[in-house]
C-alpha atoms as a PDB file:
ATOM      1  CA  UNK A   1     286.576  52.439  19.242  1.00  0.00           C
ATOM      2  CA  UNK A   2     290.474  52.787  20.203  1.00  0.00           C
ATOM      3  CA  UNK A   3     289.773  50.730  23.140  1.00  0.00           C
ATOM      4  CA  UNK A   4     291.337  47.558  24.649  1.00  0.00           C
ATOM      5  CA  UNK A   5     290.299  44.633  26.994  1.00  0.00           C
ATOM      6  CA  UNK A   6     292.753  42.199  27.319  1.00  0.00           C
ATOM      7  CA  UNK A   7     292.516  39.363  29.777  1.00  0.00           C
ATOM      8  CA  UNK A   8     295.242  36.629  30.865  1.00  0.00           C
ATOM      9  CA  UNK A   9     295.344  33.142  32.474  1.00  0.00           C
ATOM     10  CA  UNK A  10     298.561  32.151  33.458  1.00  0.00           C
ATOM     11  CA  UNK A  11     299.819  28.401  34.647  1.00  0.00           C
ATOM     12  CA  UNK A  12     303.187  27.376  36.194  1.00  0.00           C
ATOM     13  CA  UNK A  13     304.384  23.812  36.088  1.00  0.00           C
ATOM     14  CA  UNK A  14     307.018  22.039  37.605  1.00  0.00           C
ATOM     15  CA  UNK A  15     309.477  19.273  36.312  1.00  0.00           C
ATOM     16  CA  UNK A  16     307.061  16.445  37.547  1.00  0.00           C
ATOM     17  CA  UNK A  17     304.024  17.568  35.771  1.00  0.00           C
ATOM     18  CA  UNK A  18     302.248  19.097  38.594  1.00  0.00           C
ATOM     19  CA  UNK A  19     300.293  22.485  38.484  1.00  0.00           C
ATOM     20  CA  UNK A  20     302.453  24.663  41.002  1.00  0.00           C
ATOM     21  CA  UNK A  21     300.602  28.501  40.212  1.00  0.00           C
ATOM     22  CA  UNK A  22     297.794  28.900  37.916  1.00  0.00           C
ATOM     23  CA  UNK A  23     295.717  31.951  37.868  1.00  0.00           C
ATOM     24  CA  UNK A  24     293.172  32.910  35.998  1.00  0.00           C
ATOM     25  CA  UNK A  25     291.309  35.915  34.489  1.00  0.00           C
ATOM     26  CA  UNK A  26     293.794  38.614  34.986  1.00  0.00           C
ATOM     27  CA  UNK A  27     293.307  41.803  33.895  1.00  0.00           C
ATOM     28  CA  UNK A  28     296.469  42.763  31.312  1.00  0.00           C
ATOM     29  CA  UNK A  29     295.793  45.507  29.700  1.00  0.00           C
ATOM     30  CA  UNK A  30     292.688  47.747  29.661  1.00  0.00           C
ATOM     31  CA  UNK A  31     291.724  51.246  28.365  1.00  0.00           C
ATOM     32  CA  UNK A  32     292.363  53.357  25.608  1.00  0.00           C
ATOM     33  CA  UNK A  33     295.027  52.379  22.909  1.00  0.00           C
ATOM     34  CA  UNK A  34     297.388  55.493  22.456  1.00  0.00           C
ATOM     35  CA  UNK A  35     299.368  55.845  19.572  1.00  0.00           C
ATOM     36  CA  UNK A  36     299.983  52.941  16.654  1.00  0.00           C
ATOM     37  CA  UNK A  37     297.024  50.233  17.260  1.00  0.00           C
ATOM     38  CA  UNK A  38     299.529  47.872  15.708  1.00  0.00           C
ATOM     39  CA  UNK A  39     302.246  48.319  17.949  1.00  0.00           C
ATOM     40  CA  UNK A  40     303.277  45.688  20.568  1.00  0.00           C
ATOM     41  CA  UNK A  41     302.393  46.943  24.310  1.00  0.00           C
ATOM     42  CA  UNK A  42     303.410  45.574  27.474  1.00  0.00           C
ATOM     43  CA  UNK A  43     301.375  43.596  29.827  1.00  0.00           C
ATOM     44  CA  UNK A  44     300.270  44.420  33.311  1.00  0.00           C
ATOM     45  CA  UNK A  45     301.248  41.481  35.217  1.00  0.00           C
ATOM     46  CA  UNK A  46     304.874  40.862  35.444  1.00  0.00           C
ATOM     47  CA  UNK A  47     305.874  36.770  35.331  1.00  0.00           C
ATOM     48  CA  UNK A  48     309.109  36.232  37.461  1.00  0.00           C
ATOM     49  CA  UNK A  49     310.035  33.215  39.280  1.00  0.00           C
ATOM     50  CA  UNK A  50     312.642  32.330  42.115  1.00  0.00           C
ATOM     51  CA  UNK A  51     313.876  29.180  43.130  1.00  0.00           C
ATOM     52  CA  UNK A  52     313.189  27.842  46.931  1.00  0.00           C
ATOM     53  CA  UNK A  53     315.131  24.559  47.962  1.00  0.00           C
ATOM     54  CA  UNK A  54     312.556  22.463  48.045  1.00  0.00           C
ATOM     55  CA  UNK A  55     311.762  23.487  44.152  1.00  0.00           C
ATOM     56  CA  UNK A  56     312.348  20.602  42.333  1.00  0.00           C
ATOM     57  CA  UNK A  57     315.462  21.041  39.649  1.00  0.00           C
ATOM     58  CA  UNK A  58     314.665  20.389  36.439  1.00  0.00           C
ATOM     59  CA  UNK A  59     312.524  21.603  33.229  1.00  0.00           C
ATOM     60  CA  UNK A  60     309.557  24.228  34.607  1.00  0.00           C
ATOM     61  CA  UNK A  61     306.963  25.777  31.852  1.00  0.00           C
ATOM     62  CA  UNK A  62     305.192  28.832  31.686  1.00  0.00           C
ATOM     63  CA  UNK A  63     301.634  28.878  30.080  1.00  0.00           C
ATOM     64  CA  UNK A  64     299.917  32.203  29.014  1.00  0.00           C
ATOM     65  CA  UNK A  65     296.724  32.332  27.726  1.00  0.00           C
ATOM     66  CA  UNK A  66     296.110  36.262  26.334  1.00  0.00           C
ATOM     67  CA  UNK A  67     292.254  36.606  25.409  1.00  0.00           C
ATOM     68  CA  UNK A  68     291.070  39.928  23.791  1.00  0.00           C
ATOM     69  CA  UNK A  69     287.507  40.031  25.642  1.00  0.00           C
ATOM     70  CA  UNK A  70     286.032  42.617  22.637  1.00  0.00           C
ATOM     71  CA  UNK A  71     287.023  40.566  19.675  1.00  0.00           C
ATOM     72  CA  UNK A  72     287.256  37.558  21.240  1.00  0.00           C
ATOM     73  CA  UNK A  73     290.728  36.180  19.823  1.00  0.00           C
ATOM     74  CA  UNK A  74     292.919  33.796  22.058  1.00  0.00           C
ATOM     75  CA  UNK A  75     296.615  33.869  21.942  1.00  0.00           C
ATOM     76  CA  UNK A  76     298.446  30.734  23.797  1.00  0.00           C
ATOM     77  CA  UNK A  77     301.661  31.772  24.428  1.00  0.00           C
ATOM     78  CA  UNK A  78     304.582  28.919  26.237  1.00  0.00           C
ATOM     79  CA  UNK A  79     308.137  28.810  27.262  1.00  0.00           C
ATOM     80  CA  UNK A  80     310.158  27.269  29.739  1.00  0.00           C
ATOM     81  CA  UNK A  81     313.285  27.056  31.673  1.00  0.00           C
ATOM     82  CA  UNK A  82     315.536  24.451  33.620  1.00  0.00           C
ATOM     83  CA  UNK A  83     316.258  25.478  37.073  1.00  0.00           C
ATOM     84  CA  UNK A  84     319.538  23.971  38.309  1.00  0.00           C
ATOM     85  CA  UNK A  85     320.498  23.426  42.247  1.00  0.00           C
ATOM     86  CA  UNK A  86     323.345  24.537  43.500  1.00  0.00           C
END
């Protein structure tokens, strides 16, 4: 029907193992599809992340779970990045 419903869980986690954001069921796209269905689109939410001092140094990941609520397909997506202290 040329529409979208895409829905996103997303988890931070520090160095040590611990859970340090998660949140779930976001809304990341919704609505009408304009233009190629097959081309990549951007995401609502916007993932950035800044270092406090008492932010452990070290190895954090970045879990995104993209779910398309009308076909039901999952997409796990993961990265990471080691934050260094000054």
């Amino acid at each position: 029907e040329g529409k979208a419903q895409v829905r996103c869980d997303l988890r931070i986690i520090a160095p040590d193992g611990k859970l340090a954001h998660e949140q779930k069921d976001v809304t990341c796209y919704a609505g009408a599809i304009k233009g190629n269905p097959y081309a990549m689109r951007l995401a609502a939410p916007t993932v950035t992340f800044s270092g406090d001092d008492d932010d452990q140094p070290g190895n954090w990941s970045i879990e995104v779970m993209l779910r398309d609520a009308i076909r039901k397909v999952e997409l796990s997506l993961k990265t990471s990045f080691e934050l260094h202290k000054p």
